[in-house]
N, C-alpha and C. Protein backbone atom coordinates (compact mmCIF):
# COMPACT_ATOMS: atom_id res chain seq x y z
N UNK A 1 -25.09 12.63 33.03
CA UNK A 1 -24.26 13.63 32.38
C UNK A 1 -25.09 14.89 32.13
N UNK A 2 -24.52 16.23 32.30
CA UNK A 2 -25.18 17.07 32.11
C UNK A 2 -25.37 17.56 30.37
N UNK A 3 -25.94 18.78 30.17
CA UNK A 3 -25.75 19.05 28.92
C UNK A 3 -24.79 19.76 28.25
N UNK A 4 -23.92 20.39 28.98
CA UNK A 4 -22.54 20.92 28.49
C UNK A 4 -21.23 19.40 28.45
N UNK A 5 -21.82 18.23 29.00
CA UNK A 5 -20.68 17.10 28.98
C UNK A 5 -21.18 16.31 27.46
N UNK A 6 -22.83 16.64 26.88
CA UNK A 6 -22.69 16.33 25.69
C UNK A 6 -22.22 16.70 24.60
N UNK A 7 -22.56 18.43 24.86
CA UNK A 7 -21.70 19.21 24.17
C UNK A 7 -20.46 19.45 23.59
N UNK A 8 -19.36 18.96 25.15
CA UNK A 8 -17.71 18.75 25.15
C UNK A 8 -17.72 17.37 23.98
N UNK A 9 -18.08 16.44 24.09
CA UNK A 9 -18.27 14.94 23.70
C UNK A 9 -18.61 14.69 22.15
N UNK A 10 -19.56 16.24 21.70
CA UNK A 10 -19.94 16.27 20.59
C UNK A 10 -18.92 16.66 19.66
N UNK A 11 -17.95 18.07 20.33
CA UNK A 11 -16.93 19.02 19.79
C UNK A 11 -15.72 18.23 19.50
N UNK A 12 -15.63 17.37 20.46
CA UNK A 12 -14.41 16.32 20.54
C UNK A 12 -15.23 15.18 19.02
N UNK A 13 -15.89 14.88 19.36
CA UNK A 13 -15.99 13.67 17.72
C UNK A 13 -15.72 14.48 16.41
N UNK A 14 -16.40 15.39 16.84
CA UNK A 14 -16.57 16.38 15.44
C UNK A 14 -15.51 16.37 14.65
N UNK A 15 -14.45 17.04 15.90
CA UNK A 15 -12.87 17.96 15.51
C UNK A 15 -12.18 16.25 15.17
N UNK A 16 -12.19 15.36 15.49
CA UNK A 16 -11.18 13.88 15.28
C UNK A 16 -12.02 13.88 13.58
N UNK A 17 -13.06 13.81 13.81
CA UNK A 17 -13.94 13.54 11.92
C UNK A 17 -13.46 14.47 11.34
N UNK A 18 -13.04 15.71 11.27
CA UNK A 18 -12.76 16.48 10.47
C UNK A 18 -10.82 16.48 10.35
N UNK A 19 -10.34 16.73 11.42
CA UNK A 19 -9.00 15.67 11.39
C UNK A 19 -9.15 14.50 10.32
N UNK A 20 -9.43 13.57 10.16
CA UNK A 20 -9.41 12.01 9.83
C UNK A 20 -9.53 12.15 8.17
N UNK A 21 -10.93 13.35 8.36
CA UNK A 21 -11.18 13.72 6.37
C UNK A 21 -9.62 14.59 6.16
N UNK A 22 -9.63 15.17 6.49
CA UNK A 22 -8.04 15.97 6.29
C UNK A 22 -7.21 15.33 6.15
N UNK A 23 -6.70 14.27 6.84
CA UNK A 23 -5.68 13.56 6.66
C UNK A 23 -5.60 12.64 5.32
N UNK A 24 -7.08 12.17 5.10
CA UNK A 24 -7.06 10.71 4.15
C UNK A 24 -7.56 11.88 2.52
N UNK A 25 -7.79 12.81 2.08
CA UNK A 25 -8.05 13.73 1.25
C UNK A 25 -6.47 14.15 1.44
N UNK A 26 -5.92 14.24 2.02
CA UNK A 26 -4.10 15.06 1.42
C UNK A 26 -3.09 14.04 1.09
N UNK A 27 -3.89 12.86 0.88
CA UNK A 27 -3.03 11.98 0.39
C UNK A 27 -2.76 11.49 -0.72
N UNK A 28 -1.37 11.21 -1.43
CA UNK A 28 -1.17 11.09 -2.60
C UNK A 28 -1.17 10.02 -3.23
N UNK A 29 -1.55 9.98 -4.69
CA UNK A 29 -0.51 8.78 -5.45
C UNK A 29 0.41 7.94 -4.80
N UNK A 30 0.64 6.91 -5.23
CA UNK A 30 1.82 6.48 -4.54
C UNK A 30 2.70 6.55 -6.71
N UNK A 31 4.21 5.99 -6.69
CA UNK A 31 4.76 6.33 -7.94
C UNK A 31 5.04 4.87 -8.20
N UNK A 32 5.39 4.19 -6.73
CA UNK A 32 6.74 2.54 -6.70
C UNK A 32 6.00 1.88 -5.56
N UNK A 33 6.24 0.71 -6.04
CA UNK A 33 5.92 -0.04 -4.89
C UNK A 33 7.37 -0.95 -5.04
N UNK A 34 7.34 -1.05 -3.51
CA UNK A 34 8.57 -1.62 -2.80
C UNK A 34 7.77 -3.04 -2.31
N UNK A 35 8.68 -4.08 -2.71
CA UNK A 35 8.11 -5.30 -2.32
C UNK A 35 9.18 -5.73 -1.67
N UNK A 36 9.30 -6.20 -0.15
CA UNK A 36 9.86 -6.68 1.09
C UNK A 36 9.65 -7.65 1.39
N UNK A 37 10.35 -9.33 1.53
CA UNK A 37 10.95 -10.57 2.13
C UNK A 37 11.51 -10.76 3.39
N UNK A 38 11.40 -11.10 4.23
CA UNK A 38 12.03 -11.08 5.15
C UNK A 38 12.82 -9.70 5.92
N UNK A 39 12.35 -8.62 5.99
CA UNK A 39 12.96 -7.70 5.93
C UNK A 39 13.56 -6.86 5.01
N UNK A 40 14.26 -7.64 3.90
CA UNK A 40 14.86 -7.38 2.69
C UNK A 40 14.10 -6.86 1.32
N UNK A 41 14.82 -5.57 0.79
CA UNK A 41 14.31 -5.15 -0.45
C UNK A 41 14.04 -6.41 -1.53
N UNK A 42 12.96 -7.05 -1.50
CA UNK A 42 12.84 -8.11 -2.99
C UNK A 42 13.09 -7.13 -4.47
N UNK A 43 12.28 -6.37 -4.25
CA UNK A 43 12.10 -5.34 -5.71
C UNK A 43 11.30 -4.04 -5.52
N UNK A 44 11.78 -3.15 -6.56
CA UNK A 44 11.34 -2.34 -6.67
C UNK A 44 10.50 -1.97 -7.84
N UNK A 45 8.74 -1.52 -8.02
CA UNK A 45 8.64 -1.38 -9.21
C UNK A 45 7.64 -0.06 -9.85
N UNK A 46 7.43 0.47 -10.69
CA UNK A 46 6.64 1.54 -10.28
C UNK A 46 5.15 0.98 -10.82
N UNK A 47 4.45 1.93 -10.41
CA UNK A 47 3.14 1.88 -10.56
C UNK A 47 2.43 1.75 -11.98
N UNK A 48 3.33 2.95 -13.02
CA UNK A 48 2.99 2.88 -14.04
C UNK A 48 3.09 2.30 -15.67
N UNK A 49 3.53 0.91 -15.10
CA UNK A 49 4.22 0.40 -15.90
C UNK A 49 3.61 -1.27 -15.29
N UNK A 50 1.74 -2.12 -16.34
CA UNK A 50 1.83 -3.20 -15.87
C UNK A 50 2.63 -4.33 -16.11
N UNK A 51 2.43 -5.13 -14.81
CA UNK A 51 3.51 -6.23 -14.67
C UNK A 51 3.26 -7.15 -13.69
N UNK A 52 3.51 -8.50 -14.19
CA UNK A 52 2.91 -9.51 -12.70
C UNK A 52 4.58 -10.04 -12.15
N UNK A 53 4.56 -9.87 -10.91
CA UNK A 53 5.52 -10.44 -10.23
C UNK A 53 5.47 -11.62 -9.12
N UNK A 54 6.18 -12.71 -9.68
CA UNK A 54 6.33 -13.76 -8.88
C UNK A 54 7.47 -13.46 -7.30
N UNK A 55 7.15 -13.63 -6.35
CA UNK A 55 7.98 -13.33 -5.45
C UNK A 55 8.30 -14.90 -4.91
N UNK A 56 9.18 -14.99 -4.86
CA UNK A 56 9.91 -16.25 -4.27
C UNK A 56 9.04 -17.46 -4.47
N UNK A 57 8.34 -17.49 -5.42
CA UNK A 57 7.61 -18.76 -6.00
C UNK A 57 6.53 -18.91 -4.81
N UNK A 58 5.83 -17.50 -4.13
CA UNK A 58 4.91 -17.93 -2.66
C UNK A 58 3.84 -17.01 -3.43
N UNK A 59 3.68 -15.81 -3.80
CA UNK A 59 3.13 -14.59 -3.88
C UNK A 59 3.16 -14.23 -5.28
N UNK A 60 1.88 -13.97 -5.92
CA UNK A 60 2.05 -13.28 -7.16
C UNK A 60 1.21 -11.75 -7.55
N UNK A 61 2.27 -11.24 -7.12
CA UNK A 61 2.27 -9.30 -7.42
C UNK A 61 1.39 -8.96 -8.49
N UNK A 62 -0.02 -8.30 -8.88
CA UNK A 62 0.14 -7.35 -10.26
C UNK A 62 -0.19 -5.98 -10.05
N UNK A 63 0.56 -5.43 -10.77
CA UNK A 63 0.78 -3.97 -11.01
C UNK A 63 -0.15 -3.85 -12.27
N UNK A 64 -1.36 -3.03 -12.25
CA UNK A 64 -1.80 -2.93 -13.40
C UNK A 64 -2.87 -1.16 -13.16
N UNK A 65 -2.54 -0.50 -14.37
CA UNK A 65 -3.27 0.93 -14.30
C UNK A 65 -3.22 1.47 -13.11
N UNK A 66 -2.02 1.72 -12.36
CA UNK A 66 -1.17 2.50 -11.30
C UNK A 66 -1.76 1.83 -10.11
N UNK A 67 -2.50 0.58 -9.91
CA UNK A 67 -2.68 -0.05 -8.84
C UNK A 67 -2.08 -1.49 -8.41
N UNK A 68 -1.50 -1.88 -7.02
CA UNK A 68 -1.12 -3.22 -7.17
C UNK A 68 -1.89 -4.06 -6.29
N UNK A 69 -1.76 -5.04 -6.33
CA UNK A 69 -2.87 -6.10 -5.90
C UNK A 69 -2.12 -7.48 -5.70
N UNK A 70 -2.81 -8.53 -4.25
CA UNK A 70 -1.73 -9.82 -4.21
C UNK A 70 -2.71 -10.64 -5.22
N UNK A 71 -2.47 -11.21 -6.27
CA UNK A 71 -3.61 -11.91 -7.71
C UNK A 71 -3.71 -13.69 -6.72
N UNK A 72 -2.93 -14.13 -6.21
CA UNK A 72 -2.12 -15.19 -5.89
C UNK A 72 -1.24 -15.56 -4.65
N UNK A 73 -1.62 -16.69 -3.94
CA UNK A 73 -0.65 -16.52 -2.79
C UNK A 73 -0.67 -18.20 -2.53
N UNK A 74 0.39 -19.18 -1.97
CA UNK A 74 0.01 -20.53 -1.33
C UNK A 74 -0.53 -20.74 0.19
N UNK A 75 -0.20 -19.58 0.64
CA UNK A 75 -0.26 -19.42 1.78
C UNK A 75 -2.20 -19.75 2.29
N UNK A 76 -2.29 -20.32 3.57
CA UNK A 76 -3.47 -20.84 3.57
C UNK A 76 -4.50 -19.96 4.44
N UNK A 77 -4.31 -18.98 4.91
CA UNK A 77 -5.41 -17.97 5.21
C UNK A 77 -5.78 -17.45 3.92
N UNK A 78 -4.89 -16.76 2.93
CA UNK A 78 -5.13 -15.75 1.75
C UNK A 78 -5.84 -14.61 2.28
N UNK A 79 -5.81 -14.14 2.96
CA UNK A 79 -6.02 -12.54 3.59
C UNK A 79 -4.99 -12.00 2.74
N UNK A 80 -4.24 -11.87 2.48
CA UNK A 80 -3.46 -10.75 1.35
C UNK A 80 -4.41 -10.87 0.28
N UNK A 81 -4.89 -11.91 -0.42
CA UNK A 81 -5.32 -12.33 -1.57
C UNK A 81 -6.44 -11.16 -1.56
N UNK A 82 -7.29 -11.04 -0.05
CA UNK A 82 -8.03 -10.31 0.03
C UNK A 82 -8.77 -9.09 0.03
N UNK A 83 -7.04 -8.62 0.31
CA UNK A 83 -6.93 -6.97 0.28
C UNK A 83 -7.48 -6.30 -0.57
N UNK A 84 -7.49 -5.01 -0.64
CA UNK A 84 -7.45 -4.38 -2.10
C UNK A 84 -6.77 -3.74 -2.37
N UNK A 85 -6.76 -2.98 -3.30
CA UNK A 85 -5.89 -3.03 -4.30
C UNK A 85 -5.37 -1.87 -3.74
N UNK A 86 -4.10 -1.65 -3.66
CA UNK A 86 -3.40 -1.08 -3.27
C UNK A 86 -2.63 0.75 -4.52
N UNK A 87 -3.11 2.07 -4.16
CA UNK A 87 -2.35 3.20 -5.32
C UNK A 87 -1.65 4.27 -4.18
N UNK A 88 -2.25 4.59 -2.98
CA UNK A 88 -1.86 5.39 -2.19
C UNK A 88 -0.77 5.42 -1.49
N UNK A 89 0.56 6.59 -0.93
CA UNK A 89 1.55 6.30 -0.30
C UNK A 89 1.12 5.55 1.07
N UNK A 90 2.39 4.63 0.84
CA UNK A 90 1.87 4.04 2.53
C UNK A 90 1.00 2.91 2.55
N UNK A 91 0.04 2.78 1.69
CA UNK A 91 -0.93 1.91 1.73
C UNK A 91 -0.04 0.65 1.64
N UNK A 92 -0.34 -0.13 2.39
CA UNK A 92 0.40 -1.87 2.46
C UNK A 92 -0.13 -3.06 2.16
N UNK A 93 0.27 -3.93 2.03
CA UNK A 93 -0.47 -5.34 1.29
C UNK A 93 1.11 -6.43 2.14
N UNK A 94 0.35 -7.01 3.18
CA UNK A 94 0.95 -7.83 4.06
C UNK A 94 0.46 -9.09 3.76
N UNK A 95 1.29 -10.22 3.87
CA UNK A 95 0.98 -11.61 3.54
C UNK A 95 2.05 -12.25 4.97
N UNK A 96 1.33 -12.31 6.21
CA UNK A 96 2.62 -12.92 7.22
C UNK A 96 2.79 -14.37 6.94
N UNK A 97 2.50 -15.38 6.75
CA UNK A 97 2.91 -16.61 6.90
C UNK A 97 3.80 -16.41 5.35
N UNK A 98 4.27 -15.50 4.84
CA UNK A 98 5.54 -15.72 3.59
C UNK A 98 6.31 -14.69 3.88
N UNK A 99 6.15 -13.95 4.74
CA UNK A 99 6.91 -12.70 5.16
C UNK A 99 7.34 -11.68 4.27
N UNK A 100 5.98 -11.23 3.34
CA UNK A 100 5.82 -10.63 2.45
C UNK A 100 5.21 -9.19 2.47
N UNK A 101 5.89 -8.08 2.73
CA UNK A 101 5.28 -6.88 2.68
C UNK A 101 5.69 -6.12 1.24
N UNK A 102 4.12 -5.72 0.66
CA UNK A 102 4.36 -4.51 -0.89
C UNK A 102 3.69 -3.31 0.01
N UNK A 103 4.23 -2.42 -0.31
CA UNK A 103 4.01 -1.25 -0.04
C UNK A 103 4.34 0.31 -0.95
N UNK A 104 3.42 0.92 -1.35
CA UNK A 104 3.21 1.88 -1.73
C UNK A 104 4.25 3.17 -1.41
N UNK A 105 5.01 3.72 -2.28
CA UNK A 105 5.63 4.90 -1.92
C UNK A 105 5.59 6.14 -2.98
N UNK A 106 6.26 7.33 -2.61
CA UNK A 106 6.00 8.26 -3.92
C UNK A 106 7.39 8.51 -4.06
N UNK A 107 7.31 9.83 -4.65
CA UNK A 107 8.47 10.71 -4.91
C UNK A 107 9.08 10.66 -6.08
N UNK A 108 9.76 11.38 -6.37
CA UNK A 108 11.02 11.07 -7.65
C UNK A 108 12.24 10.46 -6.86
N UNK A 109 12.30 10.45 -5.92
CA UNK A 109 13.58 10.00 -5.28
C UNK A 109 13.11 8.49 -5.13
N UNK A 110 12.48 7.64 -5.45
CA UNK A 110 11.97 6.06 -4.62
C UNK A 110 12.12 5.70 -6.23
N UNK A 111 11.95 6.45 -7.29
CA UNK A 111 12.12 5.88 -8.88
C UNK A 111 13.32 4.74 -8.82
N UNK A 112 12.85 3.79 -9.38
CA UNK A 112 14.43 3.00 -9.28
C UNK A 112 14.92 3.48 -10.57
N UNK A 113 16.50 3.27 -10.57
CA UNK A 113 17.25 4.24 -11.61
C UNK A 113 17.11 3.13 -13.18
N UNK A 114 17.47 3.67 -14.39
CA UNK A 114 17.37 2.77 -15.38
C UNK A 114 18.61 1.76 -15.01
N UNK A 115 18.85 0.70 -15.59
CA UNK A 115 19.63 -0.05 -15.46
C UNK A 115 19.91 -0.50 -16.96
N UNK A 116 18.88 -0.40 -18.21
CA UNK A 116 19.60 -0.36 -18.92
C UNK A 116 18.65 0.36 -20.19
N UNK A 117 19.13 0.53 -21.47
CA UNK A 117 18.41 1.27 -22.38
C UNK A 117 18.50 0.75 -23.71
N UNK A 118 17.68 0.64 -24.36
CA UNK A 118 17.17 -0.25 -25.64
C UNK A 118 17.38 0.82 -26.42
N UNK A 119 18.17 0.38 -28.10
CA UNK A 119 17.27 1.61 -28.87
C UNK A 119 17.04 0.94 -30.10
């Protein structure tokens, strides 16, 4: 290779590294995490508010100081168990042998609505 093909080779890593910091620095909070069964909405819950959730007696959810995490699983790899902890949009926490996806979202629009009010 000559020395202008290291050059091209250098400009090209550079510009993807500086891409990659850009992308993972403009990313937000997440607000809710959406926890998914089989395809299906299980629940919705937000971030800021802790709470442990049992999902279909396989998976146990906690939501604690705007992060969620799998605490618990029967499942016999436990690679979810492994993950970490999950605050960013998008960021996912997959468990396949229970067909369990939580996933991270934002917005004011993903808020689930009150359903009821104490006084």
């Amino acid at each position: 290779m000559r020395r202008n093909d290291y050059l091209l080779a250098g400009v090209i890593c550079l510009t993807a590294m500086v891409l990659w910091v850009f992308q993972i620095a403009n990313r937000d909070s997440g607000t809710t995490v959406v926890v998914k069964t089989n395809g299906h909405i299980y629940g919705t819950y937000r971030l800021d508010c802790n709470r442990e959730v049992l999902i279909n007696g396989h998976n146990l959810l906690v939501i604690k100081e705007g992060k969620a995490y799998m605490k618990w699983a029967d499942c016999k790899d436990q690679l979810c168990v492994h993950q970490k902890e999950i605050t960013l949009e998008n960021e996912s926490i997959i468990c396949l042998p229970n067909k369990v996806i939580v996933e991270v979202s934002g917005g004011a629009d993903t808020l689930p609505e009150t359903d009821a009010t104490v006084q």
